[in-house]
PDB file of N, CA and C in Angstrom:
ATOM      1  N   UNK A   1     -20.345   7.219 -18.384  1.00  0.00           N
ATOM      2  CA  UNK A   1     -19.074   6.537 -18.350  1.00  0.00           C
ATOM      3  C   UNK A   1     -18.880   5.980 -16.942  1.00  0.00           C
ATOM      4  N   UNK A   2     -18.964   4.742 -17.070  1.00  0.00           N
ATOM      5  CA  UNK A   2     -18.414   3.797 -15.637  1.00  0.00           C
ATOM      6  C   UNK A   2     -17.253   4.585 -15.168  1.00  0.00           C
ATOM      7  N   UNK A   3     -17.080   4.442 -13.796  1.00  0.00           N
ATOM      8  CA  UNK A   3     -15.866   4.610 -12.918  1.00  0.00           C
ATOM      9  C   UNK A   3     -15.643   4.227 -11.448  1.00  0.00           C
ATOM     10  N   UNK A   4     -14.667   3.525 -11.134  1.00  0.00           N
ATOM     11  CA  UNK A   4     -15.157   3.241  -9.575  1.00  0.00           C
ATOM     12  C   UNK A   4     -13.502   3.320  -9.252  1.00  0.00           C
ATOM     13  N   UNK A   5     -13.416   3.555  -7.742  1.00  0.00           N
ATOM     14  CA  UNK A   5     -12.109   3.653  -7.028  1.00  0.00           C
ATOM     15  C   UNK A   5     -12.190   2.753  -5.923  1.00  0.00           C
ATOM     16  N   UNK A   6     -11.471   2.328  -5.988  1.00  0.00           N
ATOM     17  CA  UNK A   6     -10.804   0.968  -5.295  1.00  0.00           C
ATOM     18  C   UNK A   6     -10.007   1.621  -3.455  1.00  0.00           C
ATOM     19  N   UNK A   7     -10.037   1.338  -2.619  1.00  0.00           N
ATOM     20  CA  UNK A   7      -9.440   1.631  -1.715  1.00  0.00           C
ATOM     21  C   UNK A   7      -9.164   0.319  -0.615  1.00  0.00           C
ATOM     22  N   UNK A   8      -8.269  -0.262  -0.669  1.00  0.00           N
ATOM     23  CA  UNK A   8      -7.439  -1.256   0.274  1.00  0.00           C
ATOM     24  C   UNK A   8      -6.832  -1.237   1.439  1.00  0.00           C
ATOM     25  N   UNK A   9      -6.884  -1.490   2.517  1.00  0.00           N
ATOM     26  CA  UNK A   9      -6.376  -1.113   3.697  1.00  0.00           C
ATOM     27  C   UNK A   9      -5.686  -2.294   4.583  1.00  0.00           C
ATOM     28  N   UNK A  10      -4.157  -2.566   4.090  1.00  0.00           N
ATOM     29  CA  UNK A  10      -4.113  -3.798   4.652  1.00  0.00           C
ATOM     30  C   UNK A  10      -3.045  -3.385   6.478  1.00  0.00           C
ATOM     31  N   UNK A  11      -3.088  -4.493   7.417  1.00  0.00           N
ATOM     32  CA  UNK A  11      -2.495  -4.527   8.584  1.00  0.00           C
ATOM     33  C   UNK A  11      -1.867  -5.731   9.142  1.00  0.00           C
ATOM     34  N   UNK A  12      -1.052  -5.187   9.550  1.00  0.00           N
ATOM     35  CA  UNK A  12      -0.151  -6.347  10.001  1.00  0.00           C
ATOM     36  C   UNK A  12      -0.156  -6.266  11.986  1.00  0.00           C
ATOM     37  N   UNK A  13      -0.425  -7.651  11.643  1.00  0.00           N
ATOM     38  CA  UNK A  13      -0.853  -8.093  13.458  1.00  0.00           C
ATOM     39  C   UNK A  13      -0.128  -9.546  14.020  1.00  0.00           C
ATOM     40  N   UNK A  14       1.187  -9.801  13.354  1.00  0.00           N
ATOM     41  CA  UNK A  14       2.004 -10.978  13.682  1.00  0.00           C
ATOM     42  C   UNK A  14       2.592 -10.531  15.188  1.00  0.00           C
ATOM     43  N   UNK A  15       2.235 -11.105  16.356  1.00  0.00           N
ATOM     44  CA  UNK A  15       3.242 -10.464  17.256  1.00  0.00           C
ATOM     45  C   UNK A  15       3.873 -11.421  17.209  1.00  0.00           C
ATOM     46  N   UNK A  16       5.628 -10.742  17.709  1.00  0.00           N
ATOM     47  CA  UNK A  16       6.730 -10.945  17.544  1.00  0.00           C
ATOM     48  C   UNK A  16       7.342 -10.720  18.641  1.00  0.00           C
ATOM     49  N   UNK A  17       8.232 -11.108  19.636  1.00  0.00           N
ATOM     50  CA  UNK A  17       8.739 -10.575  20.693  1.00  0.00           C
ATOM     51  C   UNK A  17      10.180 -10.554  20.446  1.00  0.00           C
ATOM     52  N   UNK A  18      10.942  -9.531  20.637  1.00  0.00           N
ATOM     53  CA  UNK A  18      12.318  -9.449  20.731  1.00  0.00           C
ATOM     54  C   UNK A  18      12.439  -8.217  21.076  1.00  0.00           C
ATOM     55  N   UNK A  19      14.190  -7.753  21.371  1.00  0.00           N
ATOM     56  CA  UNK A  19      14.535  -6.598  21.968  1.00  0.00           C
ATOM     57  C   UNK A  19      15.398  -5.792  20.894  1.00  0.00           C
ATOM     58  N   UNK A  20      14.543  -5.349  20.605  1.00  0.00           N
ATOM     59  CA  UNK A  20      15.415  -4.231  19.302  1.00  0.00           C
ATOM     60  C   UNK A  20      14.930  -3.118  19.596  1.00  0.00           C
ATOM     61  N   UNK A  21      15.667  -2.146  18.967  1.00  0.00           N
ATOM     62  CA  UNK A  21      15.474  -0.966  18.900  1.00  0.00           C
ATOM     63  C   UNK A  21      13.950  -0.198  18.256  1.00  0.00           C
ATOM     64  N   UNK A  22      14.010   0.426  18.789  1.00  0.00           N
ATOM     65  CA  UNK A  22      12.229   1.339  18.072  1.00  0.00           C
ATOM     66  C   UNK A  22      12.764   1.860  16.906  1.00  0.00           C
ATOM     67  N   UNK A  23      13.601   1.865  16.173  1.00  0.00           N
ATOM     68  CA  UNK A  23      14.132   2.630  15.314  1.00  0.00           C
ATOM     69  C   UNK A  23      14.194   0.938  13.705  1.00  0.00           C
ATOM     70  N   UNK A  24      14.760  -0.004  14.111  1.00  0.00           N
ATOM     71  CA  UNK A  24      14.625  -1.198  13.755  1.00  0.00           C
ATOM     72  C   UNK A  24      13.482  -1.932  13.698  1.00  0.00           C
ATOM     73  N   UNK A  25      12.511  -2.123  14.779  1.00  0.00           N
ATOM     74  CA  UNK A  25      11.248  -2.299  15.048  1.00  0.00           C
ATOM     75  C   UNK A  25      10.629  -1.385  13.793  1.00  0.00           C
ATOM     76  N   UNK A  26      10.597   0.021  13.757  1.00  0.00           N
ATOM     77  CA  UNK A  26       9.442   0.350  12.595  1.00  0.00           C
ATOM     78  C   UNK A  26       9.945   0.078  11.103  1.00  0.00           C
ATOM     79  N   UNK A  27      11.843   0.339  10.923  1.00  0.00           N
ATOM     80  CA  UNK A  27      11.754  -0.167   9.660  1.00  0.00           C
ATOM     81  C   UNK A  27      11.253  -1.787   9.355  1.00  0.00           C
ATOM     82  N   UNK A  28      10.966  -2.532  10.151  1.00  0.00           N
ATOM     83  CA  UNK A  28      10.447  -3.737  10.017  1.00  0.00           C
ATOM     84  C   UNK A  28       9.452  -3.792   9.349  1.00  0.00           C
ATOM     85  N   UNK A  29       8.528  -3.145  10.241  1.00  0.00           N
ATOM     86  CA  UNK A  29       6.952  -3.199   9.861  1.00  0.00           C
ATOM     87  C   UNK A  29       6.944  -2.203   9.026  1.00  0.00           C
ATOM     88  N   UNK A  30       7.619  -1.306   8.917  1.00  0.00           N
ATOM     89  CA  UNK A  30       7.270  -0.597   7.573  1.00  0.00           C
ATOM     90  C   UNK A  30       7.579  -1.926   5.782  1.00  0.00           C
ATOM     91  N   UNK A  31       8.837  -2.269   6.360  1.00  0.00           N
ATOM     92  CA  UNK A  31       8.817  -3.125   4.922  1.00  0.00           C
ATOM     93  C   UNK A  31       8.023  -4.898   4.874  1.00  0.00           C
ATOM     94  N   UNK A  32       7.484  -4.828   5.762  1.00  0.00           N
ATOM     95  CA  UNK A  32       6.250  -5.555   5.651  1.00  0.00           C
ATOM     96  C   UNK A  32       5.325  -5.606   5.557  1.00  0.00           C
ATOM     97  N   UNK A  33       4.739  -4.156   5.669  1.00  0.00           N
ATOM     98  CA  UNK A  33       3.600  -3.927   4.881  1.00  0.00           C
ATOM     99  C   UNK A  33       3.479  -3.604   3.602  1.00  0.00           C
ATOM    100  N   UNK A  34       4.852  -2.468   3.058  1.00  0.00           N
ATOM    101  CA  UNK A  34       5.156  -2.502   1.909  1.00  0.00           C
ATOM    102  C   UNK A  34       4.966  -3.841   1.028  1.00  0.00           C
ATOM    103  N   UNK A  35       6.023  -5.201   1.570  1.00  0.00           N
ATOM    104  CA  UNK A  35       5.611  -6.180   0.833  1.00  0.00           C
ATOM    105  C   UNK A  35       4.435  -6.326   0.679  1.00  0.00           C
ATOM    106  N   UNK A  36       3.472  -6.482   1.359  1.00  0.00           N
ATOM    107  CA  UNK A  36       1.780  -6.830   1.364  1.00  0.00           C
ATOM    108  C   UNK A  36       1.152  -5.802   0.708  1.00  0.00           C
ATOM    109  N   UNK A  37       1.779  -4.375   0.300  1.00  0.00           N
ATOM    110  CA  UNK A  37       0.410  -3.436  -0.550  1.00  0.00           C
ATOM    111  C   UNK A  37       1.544  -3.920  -2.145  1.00  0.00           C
ATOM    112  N   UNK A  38       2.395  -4.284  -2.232  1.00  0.00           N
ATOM    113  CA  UNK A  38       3.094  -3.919  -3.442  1.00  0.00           C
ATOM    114  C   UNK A  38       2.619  -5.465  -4.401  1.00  0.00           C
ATOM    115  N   UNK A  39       2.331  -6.645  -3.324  1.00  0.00           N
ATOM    116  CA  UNK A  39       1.684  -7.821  -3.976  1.00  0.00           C
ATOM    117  C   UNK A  39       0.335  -7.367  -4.775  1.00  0.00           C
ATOM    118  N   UNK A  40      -0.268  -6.044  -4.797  1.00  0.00           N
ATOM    119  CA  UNK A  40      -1.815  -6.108  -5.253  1.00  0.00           C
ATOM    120  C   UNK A  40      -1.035  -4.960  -5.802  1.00  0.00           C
ATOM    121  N   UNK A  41      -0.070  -4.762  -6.764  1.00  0.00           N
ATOM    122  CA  UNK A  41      -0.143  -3.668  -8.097  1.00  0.00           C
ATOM    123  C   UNK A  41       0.302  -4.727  -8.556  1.00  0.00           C
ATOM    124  N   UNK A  42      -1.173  -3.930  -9.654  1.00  0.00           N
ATOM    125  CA  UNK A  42      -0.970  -4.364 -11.166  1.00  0.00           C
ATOM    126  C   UNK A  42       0.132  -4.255 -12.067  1.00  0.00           C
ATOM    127  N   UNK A  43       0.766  -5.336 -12.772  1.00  0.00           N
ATOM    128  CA  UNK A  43       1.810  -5.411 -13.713  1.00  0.00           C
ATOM    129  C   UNK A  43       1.588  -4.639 -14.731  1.00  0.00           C
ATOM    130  N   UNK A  44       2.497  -3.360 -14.868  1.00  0.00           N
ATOM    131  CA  UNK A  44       2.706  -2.541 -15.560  1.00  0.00           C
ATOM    132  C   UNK A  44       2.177  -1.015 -15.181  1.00  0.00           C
ATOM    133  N   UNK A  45       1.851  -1.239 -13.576  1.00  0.00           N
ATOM    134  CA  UNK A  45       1.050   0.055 -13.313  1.00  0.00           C
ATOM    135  C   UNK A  45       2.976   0.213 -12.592  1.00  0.00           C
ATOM    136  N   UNK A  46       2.661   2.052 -12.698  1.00  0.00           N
ATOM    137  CA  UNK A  46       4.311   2.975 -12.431  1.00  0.00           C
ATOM    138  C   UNK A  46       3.927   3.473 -11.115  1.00  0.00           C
ATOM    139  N   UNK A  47       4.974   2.762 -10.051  1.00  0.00           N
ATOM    140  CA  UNK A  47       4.757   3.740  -8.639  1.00  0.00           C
ATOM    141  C   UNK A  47       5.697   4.999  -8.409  1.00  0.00           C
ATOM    142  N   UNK A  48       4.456   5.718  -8.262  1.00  0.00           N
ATOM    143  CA  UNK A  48       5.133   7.257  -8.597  1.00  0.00           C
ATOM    144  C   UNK A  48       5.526   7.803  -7.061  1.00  0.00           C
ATOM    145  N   UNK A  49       4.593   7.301  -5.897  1.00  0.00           N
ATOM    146  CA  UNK A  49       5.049   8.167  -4.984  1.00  0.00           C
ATOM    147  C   UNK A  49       4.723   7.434  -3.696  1.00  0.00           C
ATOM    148  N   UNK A  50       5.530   6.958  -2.638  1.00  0.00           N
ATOM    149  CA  UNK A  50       5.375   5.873  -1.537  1.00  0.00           C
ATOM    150  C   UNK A  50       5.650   6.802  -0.253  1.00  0.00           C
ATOM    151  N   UNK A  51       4.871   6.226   0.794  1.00  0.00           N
ATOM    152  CA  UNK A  51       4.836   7.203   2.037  1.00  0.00           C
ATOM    153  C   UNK A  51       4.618   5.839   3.244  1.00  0.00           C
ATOM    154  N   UNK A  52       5.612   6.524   4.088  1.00  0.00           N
ATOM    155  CA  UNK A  52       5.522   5.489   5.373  1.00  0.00           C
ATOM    156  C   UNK A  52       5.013   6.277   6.273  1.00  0.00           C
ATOM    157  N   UNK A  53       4.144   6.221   7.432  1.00  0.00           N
ATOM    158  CA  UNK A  53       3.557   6.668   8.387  1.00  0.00           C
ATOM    159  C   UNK A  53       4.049   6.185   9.839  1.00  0.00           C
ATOM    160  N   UNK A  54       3.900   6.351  11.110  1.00  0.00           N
ATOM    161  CA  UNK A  54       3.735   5.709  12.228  1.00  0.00           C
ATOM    162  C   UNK A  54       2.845   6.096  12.786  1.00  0.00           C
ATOM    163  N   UNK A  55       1.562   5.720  13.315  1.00  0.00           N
ATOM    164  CA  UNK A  55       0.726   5.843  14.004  1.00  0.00           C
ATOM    165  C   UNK A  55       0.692   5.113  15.463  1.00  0.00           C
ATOM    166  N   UNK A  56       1.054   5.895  16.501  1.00  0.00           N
ATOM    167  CA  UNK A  56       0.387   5.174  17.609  1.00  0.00           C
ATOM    168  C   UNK A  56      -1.149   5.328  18.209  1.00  0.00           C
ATOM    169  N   UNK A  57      -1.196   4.074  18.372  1.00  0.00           N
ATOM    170  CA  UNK A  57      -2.674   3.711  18.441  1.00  0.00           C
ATOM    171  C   UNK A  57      -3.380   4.060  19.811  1.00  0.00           C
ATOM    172  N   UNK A  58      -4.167   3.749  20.614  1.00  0.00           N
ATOM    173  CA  UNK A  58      -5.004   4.040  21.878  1.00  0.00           C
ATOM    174  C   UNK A  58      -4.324   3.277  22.832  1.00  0.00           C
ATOM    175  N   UNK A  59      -3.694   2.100  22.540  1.00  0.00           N
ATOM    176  CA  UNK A  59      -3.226   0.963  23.684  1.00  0.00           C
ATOM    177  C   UNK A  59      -1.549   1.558  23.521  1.00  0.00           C
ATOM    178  N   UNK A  60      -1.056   2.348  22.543  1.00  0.00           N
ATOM    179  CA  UNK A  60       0.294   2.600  22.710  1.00  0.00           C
ATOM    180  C   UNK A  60       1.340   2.152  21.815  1.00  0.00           C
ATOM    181  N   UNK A  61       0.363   1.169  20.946  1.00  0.00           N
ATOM    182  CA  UNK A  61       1.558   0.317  19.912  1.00  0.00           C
ATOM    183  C   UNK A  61       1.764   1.341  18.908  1.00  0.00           C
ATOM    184  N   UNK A  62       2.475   1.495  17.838  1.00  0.00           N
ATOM    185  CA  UNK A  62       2.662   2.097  17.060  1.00  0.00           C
ATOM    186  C   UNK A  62       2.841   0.925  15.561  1.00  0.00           C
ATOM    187  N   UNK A  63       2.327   1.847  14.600  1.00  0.00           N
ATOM    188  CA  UNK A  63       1.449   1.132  13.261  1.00  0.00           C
ATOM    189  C   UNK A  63       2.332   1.663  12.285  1.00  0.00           C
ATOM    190  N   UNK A  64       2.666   0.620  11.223  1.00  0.00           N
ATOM    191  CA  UNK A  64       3.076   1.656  10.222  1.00  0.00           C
ATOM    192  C   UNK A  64       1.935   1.162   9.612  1.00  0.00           C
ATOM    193  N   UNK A  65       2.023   2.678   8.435  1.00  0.00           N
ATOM    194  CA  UNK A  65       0.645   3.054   7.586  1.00  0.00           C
ATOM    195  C   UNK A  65       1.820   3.270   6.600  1.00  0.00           C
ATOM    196  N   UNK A  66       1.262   2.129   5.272  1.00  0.00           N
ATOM    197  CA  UNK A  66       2.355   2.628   3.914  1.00  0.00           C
ATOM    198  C   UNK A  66       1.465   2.966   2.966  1.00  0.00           C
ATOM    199  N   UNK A  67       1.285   3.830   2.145  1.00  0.00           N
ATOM    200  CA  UNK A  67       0.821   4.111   1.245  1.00  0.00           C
ATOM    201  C   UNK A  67       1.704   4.254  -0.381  1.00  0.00           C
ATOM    202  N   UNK A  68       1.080   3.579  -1.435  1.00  0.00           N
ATOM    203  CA  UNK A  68       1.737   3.386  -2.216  1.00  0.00           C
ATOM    204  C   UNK A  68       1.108   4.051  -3.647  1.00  0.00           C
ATOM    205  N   UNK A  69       1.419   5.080  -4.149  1.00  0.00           N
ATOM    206  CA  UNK A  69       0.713   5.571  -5.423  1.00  0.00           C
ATOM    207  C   UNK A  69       1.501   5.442  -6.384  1.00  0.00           C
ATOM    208  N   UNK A  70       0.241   4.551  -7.031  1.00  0.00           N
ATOM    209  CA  UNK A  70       0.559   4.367  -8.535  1.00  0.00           C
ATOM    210  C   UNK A  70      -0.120   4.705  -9.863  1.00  0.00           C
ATOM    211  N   UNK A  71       0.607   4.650 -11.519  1.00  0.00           N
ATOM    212  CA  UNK A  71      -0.628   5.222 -12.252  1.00  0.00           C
ATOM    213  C   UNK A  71      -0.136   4.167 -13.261  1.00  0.00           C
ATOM    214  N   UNK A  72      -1.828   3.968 -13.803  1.00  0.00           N
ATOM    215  CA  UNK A  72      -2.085   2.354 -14.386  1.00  0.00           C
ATOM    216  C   UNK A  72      -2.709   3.120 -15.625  1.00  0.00           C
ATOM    217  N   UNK A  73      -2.407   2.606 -16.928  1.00  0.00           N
ATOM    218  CA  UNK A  73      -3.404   2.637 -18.030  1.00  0.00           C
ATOM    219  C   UNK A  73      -4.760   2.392 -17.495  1.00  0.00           C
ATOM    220  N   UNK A  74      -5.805   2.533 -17.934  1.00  0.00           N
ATOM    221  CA  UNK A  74      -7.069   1.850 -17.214  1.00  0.00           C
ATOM    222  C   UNK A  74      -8.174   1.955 -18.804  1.00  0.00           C
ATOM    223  N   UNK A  75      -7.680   2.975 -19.868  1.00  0.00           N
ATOM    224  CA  UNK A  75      -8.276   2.896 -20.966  1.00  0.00           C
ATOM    225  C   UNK A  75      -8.338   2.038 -21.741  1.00  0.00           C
ATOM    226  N   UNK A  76      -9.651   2.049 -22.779  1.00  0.00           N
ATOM    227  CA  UNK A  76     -10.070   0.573 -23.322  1.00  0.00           C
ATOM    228  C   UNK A  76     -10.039   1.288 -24.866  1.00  0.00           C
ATOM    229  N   UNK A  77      -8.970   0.545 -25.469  1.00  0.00           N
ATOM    230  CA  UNK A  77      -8.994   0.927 -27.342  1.00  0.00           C
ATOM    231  C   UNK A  77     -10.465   0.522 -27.671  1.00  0.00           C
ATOM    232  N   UNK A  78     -10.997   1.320 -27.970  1.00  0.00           N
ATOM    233  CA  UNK A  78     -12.587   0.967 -29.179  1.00  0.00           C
ATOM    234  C   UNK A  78     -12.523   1.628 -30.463  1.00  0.00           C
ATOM    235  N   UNK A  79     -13.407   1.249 -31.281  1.00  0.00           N
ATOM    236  CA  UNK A  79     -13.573   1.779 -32.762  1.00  0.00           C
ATOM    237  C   UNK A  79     -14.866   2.771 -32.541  1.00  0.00           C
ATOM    238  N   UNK A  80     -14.554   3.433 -32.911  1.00  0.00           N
ATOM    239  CA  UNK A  80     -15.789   4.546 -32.972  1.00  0.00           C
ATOM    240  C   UNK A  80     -16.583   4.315 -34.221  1.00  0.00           C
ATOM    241  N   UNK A  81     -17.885   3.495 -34.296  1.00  0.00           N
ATOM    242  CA  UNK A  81     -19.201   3.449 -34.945  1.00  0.00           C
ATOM    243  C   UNK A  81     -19.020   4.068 -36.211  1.00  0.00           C
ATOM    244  N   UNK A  82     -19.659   3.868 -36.854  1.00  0.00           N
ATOM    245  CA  UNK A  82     -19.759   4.251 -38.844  1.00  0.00           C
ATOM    246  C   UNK A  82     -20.123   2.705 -39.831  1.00  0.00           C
ATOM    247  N   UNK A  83     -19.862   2.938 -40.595  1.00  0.00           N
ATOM    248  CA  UNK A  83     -20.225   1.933 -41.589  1.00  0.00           C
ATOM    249  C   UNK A  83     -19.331   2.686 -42.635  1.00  0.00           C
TER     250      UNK A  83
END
């Protein structure tokens, strides 16, 4: 039985300059990456469980990491063989 898992990793690298708050600043980039993982579910797959992250990186910036779980039908109706 075929099976394969898919893993996507998207990032956002628009710089932007303004003076806002770090608190404003991550809900930003958190719901912009959200937009960008939520464009690649499949219609009719159910998101069961979403997680925002902040990661700061080596140079100091800080990342959001969204993760989005969902559960998709993925089964195929067949007839089971006979005559």
């Amino acid at each position: 039985m075929p099976f394969g898992l898919i893993i996507e990793r998207y990032y956002e690298n628009d710089v932007i300059e303004a003076d806002i708050s770090l608190e404003d600043a991550k809900e930003n980039a958190a719901s912009v990456a959200y937009k960008k993982a939520a464009k690649n579910i499949p219609e009719g797959a159910k998101i069961v469980d979403r997680k925002v992250e902040f990661i700061e990186n080596e140079n100091g910036e800080i990342v959001a990491d969204v993760i989005i779980e969902c559960l998709e039908d993925i089964g195929v109706a067949k007839e089971n063989g006979g005559e």
